[in-house]
N, C-alpha and C. Protein backbone atom coordinates (compact mmCIF):
# COMPACT_ATOMS: atom_id res chain seq x y z
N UNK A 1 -51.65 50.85 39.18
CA UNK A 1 -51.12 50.03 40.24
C UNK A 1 -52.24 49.15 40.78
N UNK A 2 -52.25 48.11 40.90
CA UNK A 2 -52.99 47.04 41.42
C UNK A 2 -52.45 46.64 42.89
N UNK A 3 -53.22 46.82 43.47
CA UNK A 3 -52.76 46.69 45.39
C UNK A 3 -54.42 45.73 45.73
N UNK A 4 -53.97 45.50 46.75
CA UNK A 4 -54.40 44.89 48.05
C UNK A 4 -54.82 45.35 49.51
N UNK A 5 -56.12 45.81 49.59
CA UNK A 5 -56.31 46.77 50.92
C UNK A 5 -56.94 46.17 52.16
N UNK A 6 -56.63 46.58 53.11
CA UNK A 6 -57.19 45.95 54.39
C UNK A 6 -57.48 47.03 55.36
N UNK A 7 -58.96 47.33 55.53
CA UNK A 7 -59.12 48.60 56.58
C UNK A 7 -59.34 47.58 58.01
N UNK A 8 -58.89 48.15 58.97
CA UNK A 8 -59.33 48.08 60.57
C UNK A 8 -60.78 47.53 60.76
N UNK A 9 -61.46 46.63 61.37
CA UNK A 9 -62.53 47.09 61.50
C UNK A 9 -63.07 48.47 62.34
N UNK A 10 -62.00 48.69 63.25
CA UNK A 10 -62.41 50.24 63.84
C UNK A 10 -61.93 51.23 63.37
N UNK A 11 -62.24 51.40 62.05
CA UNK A 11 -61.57 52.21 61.33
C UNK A 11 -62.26 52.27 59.55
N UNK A 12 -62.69 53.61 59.37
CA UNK A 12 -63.23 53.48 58.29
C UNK A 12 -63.01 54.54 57.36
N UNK A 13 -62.51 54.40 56.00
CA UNK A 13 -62.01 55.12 55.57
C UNK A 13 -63.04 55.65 54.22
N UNK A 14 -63.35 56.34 53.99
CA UNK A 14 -64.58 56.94 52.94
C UNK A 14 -65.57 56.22 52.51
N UNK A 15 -66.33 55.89 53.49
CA UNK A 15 -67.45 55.31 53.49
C UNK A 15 -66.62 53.34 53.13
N UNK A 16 -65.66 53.14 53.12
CA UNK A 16 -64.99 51.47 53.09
C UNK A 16 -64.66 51.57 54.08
N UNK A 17 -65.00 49.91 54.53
CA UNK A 17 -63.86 48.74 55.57
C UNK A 17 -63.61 47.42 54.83
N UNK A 18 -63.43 46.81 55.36
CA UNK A 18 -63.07 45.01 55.21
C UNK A 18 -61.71 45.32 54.23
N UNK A 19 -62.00 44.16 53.25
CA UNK A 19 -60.57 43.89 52.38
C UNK A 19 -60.90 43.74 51.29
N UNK A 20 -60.24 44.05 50.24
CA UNK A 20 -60.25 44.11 48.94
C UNK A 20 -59.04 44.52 48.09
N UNK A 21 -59.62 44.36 47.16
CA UNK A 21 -58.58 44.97 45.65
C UNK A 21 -58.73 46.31 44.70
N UNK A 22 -57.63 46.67 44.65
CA UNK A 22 -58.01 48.26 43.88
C UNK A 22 -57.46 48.05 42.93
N UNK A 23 -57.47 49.00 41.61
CA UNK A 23 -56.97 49.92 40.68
C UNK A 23 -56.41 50.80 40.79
N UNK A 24 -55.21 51.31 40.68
CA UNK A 24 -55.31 53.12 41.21
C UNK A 24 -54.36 53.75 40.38
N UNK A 25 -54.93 54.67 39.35
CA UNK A 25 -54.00 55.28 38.80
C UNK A 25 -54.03 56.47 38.38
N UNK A 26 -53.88 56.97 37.58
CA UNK A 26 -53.61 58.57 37.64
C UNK A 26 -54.75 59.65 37.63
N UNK A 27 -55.39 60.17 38.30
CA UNK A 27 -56.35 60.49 38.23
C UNK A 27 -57.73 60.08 38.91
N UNK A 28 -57.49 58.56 38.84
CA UNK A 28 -58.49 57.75 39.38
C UNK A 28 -57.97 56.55 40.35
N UNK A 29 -58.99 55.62 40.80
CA UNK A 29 -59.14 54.85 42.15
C UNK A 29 -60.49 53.80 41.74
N UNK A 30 -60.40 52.41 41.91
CA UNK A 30 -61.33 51.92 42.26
C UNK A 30 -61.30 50.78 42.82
N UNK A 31 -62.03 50.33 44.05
CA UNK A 31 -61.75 49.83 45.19
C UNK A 31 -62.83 48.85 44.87
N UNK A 32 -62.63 47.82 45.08
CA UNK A 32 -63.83 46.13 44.88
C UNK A 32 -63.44 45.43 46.18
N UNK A 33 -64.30 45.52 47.29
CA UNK A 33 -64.71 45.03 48.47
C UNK A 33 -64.89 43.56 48.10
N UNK A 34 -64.25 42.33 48.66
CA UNK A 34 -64.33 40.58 48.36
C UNK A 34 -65.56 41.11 49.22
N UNK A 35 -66.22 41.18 50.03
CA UNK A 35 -67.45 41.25 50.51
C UNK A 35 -68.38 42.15 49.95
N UNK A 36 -68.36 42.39 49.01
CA UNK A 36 -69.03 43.40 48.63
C UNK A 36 -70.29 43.71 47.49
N UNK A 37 -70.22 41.90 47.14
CA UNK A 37 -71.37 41.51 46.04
C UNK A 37 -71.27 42.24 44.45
N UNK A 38 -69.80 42.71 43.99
CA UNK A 38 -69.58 43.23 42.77
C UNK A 38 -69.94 44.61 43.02
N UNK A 39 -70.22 45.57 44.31
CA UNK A 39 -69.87 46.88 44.05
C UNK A 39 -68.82 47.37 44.32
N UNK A 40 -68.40 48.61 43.31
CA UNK A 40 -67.40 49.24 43.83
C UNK A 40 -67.23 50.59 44.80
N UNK A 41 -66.07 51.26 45.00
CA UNK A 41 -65.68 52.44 45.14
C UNK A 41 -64.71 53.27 44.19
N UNK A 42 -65.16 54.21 43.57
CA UNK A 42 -64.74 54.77 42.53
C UNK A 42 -64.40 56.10 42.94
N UNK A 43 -63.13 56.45 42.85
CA UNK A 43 -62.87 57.71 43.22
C UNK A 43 -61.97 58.61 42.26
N UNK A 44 -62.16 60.04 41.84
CA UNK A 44 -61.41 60.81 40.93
C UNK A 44 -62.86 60.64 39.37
N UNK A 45 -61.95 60.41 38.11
CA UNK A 45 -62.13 60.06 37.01
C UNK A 45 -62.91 58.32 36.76
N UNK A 46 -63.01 58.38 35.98
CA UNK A 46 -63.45 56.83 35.66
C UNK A 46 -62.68 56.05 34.93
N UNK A 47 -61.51 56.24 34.85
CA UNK A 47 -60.85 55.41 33.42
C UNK A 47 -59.68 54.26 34.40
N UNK A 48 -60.28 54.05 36.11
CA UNK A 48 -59.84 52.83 36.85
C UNK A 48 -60.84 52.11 36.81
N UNK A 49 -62.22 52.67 36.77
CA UNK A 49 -62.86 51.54 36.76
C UNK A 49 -63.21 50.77 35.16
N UNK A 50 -63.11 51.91 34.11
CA UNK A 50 -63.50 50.99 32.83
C UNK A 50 -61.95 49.92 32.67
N UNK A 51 -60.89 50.07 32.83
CA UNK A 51 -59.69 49.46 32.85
C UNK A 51 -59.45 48.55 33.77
N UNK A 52 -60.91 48.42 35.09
CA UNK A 52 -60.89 46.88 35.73
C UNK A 52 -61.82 46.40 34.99
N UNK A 53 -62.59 46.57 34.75
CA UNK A 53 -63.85 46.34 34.10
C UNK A 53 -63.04 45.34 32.86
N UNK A 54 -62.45 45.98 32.35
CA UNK A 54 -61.75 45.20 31.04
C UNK A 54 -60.54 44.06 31.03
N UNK A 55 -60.30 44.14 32.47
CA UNK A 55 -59.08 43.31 33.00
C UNK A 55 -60.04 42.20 33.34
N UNK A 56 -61.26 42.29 34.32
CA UNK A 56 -61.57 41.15 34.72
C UNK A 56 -62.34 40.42 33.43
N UNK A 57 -63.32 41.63 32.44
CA UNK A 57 -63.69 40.53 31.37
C UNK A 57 -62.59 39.40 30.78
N UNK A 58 -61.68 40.21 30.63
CA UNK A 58 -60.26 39.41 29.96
C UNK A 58 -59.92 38.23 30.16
N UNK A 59 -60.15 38.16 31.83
CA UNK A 59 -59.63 37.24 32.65
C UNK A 59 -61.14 36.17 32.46
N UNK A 60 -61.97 36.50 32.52
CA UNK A 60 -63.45 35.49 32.45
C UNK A 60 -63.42 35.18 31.00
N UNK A 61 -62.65 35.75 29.94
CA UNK A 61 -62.53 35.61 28.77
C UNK A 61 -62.15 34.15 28.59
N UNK A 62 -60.72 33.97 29.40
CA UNK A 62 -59.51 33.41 29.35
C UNK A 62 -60.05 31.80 30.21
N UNK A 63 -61.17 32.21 30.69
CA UNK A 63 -61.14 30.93 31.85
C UNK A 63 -61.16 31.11 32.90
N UNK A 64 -60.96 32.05 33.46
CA UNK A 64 -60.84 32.25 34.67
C UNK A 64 -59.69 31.61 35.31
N UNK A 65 -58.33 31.60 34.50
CA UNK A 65 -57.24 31.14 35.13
C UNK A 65 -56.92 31.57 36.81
N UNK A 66 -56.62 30.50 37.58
CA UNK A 66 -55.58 31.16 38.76
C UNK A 66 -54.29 30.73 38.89
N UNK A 67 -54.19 30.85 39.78
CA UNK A 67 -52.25 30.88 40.40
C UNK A 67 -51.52 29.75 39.85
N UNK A 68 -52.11 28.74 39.65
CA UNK A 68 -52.13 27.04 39.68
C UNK A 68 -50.92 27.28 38.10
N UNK A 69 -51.60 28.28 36.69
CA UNK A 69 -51.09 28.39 35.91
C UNK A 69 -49.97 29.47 35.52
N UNK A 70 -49.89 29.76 36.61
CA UNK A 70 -49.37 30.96 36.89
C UNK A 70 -47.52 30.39 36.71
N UNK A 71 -46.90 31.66 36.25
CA UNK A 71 -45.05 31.12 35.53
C UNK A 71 -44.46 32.10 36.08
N UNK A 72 -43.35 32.33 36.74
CA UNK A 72 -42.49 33.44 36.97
C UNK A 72 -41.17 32.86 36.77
N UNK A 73 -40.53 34.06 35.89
CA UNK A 73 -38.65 33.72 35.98
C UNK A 73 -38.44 35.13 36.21
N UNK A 74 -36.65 34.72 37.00
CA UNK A 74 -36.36 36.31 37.39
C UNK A 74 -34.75 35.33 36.86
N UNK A 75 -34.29 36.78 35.80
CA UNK A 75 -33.14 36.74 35.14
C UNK A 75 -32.59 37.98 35.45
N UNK A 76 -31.27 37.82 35.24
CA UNK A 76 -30.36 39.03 35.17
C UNK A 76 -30.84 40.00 34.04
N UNK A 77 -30.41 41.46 33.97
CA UNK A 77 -31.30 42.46 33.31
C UNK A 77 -30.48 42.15 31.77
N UNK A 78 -29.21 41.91 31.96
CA UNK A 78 -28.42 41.40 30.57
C UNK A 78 -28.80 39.58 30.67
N UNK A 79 -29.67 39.32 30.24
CA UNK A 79 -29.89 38.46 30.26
C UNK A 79 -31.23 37.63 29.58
N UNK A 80 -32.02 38.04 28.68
CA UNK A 80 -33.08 38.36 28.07
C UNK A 80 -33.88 37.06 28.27
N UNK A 81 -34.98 36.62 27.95
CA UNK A 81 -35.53 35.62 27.75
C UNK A 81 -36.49 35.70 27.18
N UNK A 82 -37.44 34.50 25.98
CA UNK A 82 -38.28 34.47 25.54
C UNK A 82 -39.53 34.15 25.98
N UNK A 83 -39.63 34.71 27.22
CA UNK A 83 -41.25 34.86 28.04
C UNK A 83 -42.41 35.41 27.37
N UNK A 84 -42.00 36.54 26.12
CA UNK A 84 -42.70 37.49 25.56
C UNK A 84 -43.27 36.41 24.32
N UNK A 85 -42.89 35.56 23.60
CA UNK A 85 -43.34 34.36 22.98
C UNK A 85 -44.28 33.34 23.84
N UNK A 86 -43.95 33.58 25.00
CA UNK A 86 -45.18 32.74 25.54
C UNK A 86 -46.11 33.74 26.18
N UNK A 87 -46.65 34.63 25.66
CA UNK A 87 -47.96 35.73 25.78
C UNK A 87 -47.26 35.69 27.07
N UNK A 88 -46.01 36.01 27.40
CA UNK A 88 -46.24 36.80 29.21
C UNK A 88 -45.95 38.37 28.77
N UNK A 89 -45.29 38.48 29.74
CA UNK A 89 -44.61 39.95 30.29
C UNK A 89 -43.58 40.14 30.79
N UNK A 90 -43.41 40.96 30.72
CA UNK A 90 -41.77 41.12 30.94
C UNK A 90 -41.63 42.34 32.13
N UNK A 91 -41.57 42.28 33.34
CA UNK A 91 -41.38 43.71 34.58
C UNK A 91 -39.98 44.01 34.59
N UNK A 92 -39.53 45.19 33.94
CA UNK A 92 -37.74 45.54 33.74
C UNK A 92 -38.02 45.74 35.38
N UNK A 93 -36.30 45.69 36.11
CA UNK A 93 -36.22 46.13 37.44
C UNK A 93 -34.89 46.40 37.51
N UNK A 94 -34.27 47.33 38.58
CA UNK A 94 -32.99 48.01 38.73
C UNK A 94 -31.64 46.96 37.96
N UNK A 95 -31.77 46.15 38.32
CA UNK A 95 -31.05 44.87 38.06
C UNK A 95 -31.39 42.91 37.56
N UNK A 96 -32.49 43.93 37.76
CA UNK A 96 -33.10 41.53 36.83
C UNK A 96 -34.51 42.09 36.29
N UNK A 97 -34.90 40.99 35.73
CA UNK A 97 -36.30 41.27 34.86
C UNK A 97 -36.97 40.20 35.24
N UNK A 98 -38.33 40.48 35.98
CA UNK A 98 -39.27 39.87 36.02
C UNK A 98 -40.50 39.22 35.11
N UNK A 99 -40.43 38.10 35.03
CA UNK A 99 -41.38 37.49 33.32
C UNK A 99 -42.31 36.66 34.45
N UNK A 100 -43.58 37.19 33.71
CA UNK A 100 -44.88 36.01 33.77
C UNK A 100 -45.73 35.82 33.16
N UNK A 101 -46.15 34.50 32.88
CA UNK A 101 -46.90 34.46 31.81
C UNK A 101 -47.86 32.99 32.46
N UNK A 102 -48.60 32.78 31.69
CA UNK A 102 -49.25 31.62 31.67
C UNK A 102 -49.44 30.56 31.36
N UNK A 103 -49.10 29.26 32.08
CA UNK A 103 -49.07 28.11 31.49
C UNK A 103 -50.47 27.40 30.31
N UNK A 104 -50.25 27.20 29.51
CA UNK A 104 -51.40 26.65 28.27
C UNK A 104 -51.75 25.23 28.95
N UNK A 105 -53.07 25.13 29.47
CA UNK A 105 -52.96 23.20 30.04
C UNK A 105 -53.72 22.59 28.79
């Protein structure tokens, strides 16, 4: 799961405050402070942080795309679309399917 955290400043939660972005998944946790000069917080196992580690090379791979190229369609769940031909993804949901992928400039 990829989230978005915001501690209190009067308020501090295992040795973190300010705001940032995590990893968090089974076993493991790792927390990247936007203020934080590329350190993390790593908690549990390690296999959140080698699996950001490999998301952000990916992404510096790629260009460093942002939002700008960024594609979303939301279709009915009977309703399929060829998002998966344009290198996106496909998020199944109770009732529609979420596709995103990336525009090629």
């Amino acid at each position: 799961v990829f989230v978005f955290y915001a501690i209190d400043s009067e308020q501090q939660a295992y040795g973190m405050d300010g705001q940032g972005f995590a990893l968090i998944g089974k076993g493991s946790a790792c927390f990247v402070p936007y203020e934080g000069a590329g350190n993390t917080f790593c908690f549990g196992g390690a296999d959140a942080f080698v699996a950001l580690h490999e998301y952000v090379s990916a992404w510096d791979s790629a260009g460093r795309p942002n939002s700008e190229r960024l594609r979303l369609l939301l279709t009915p769940k009977d309703s399929p679309h060829q998002a998966a031909s344009m290198n996106g993804k496909a998020y199944p949901r109770h009732e529609h399917i979420l596709y995103a992928w990336l525009e090629n400039t």
